[in-house]
C-alpha atoms as a PDB file:
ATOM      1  CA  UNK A   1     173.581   9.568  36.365  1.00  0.00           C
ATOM      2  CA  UNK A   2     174.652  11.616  33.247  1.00  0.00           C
ATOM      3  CA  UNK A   3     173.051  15.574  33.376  1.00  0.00           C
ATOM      4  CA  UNK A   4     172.318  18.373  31.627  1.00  0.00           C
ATOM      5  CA  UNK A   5     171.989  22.270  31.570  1.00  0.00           C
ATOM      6  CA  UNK A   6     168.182  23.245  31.573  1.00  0.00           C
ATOM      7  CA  UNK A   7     166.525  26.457  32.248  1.00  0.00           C
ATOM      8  CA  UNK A   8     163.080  27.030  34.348  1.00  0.00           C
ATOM      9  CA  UNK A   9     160.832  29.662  33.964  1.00  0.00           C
ATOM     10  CA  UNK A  10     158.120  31.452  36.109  1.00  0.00           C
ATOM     11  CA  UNK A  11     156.282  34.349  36.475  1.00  0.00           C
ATOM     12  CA  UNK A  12     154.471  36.092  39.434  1.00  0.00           C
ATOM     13  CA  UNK A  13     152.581  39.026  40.008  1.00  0.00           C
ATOM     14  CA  UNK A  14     152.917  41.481  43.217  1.00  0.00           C
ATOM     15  CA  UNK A  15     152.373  44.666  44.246  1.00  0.00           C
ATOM     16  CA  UNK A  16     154.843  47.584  44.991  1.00  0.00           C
ATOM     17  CA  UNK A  17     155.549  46.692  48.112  1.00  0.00           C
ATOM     18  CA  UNK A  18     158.666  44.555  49.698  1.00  0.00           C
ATOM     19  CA  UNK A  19     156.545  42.724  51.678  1.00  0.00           C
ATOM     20  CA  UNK A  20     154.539  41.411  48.321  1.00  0.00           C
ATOM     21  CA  UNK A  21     157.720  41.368  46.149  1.00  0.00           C
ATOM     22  CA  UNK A  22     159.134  38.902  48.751  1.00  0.00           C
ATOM     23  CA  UNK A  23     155.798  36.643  49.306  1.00  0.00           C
ATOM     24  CA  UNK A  24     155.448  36.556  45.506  1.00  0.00           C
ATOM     25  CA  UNK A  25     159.415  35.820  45.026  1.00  0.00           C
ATOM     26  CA  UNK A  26     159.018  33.066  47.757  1.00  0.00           C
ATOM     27  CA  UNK A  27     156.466  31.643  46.736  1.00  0.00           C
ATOM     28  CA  UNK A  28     157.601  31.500  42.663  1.00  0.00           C
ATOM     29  CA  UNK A  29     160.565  29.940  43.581  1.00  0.00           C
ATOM     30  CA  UNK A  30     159.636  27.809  46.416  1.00  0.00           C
ATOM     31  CA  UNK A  31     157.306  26.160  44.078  1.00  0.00           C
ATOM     32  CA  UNK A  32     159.700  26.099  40.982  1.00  0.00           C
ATOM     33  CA  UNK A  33     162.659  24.672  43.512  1.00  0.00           C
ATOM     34  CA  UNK A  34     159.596  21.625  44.754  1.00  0.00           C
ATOM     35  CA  UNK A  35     158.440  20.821  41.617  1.00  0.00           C
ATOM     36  CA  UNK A  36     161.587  20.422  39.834  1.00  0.00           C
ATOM     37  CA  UNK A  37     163.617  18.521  42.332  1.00  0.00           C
ATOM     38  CA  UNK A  38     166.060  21.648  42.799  1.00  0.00           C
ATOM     39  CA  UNK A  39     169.229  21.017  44.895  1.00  0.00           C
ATOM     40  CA  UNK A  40     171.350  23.656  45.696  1.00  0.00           C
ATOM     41  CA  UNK A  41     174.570  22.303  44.265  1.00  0.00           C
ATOM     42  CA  UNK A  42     172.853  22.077  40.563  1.00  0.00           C
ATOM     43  CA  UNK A  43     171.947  26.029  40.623  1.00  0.00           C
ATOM     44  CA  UNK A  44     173.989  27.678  37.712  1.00  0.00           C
ATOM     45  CA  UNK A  45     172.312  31.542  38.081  1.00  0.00           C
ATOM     46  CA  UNK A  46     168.632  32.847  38.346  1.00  0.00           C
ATOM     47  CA  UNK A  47     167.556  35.835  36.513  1.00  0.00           C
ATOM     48  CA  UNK A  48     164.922  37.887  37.411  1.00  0.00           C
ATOM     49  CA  UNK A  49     163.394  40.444  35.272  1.00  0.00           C
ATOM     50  CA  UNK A  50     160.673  43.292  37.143  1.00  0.00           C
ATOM     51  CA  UNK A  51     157.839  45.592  35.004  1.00  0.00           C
ATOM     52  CA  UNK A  52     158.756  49.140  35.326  1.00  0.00           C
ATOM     53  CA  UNK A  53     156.246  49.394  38.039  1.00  0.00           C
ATOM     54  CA  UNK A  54     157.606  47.226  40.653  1.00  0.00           C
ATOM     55  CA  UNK A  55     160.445  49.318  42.076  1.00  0.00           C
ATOM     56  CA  UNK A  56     160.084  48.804  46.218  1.00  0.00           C
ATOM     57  CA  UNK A  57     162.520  45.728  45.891  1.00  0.00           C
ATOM     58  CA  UNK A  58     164.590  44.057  43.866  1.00  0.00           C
ATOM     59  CA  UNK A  59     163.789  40.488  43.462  1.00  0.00           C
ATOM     60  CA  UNK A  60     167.280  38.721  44.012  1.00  0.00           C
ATOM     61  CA  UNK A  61     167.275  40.769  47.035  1.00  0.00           C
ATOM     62  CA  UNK A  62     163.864  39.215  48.143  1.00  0.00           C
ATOM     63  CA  UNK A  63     164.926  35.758  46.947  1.00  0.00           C
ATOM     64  CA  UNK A  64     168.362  36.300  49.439  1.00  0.00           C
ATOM     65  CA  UNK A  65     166.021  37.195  52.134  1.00  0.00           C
ATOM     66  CA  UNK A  66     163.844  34.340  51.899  1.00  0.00           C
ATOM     67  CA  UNK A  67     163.527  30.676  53.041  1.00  0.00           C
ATOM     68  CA  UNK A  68     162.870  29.085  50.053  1.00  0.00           C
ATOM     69  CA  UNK A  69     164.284  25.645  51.264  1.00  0.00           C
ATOM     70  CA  UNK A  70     167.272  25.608  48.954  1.00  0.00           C
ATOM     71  CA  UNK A  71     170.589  27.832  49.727  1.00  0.00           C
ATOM     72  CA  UNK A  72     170.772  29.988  47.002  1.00  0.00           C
ATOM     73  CA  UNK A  73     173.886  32.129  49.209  1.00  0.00           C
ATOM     74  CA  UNK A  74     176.828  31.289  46.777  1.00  0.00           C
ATOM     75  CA  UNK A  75     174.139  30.671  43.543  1.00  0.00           C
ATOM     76  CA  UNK A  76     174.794  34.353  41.203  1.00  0.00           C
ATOM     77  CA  UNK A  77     171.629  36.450  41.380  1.00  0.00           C
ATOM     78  CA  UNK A  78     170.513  39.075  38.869  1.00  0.00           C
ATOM     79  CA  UNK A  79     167.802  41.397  37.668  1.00  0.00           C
ATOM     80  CA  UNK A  80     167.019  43.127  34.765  1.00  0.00           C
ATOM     81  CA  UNK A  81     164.224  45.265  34.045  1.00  0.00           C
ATOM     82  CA  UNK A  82     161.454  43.749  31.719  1.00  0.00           C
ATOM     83  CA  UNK A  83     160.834  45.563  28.302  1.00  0.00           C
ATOM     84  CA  UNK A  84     158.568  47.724  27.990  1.00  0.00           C
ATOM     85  CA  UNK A  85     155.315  46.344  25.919  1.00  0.00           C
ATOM     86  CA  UNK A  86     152.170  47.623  24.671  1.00  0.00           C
ATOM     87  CA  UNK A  87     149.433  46.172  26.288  1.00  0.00           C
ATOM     88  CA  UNK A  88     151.942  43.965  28.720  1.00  0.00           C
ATOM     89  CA  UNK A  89     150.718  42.563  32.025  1.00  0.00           C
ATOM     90  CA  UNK A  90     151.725  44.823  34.740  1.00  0.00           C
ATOM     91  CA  UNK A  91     153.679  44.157  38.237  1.00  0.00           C
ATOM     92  CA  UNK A  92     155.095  40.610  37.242  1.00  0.00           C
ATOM     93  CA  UNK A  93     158.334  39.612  38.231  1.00  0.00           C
ATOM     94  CA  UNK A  94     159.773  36.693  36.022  1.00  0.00           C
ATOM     95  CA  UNK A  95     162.312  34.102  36.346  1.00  0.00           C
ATOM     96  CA  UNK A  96     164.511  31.721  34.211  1.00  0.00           C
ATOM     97  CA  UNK A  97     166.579  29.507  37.050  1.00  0.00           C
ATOM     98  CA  UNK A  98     169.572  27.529  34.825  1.00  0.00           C
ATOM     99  CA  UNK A  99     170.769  24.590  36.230  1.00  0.00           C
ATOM    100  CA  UNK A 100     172.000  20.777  35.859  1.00  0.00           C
ATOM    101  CA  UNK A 101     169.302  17.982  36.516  1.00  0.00           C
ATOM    102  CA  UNK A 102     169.382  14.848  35.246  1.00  0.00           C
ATOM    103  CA  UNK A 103     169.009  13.776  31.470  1.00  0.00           C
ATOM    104  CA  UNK A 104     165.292  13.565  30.482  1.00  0.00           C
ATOM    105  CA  UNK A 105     163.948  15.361  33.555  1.00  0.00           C
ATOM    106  CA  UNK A 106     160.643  16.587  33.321  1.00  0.00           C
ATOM    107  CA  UNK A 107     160.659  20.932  33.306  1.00  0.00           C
ATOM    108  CA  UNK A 108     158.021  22.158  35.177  1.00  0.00           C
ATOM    109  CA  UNK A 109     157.587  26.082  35.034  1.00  0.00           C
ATOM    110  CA  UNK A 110     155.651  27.836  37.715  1.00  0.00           C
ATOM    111  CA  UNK A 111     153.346  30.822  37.008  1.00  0.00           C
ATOM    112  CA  UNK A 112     151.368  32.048  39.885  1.00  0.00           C
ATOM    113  CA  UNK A 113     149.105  35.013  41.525  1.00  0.00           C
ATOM    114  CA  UNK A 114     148.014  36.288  38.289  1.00  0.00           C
ATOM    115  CA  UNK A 115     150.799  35.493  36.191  1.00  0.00           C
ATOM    116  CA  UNK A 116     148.952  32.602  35.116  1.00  0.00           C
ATOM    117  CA  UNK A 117     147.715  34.816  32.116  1.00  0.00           C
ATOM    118  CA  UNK A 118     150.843  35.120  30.541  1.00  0.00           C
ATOM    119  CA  UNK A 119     150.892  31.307  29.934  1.00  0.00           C
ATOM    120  CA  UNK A 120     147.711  30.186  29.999  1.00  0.00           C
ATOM    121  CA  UNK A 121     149.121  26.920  28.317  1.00  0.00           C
ATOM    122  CA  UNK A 122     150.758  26.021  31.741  1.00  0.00           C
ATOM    123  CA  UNK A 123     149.307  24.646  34.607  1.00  0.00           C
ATOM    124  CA  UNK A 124     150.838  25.811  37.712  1.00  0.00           C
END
């Protein structure tokens, strides 16, 4: 079975809280991970990106402290901090997971709890 390098986006919103950083991190990627067939051994990195308002946790830290179903221990985590936009939706946390799945898989991205708005063209 011949693969190749995708990425995955997703979005979710929280509130400033760990407790909803995590639930909203779990659930993003526990959905992302399902739908797309994840395995562990295919994980390249996942990048995370927070609004300016969402400072009680940092969301590779929620993601490492979180069953998701897939061990994402030895997969390199990192977070950024969104820019700043007029107008933008606020307390999301986004993600682009890169990884290897086979040639001509299907990409599905996940955008949930509110996020939904920023891709309205996506059904999650």
């Amino acid at each position: 079975m011949n693969k190749r390098l995708y990425s995955i986006r997703g979005a979710t919103c929280a509130e400033n809280t760990a407790q909803s950083i995590m639930e909203g991190v779990k659930e993003m990627c526990s959905r992302l991970f399902e739908l797309n067939k994840v395995e562990s051994q295919d994980l390249v990195n996942i990048h995370f990106t927070m609004t300016k308002d969402l400072d009680a946790l940092n969301a590779a830290t929620a993601l490492r402290k979180t069953d998701t179903g897939i061990d994402t221990s030895t997969v390199p985590l990192f977070t950024s901090q969104e820019a700043e936009i007029k107008g933008m939706l606020p307390k999301v946390i986004r993600v682009m997971v890169t990884l290897y799945l086979p040639e001509g898989s299907k990409i599905t991205p996940v955008y949930v709890n509110g996020a939904q708005a920023l891709r309205p063209d996506f059904k999650s």
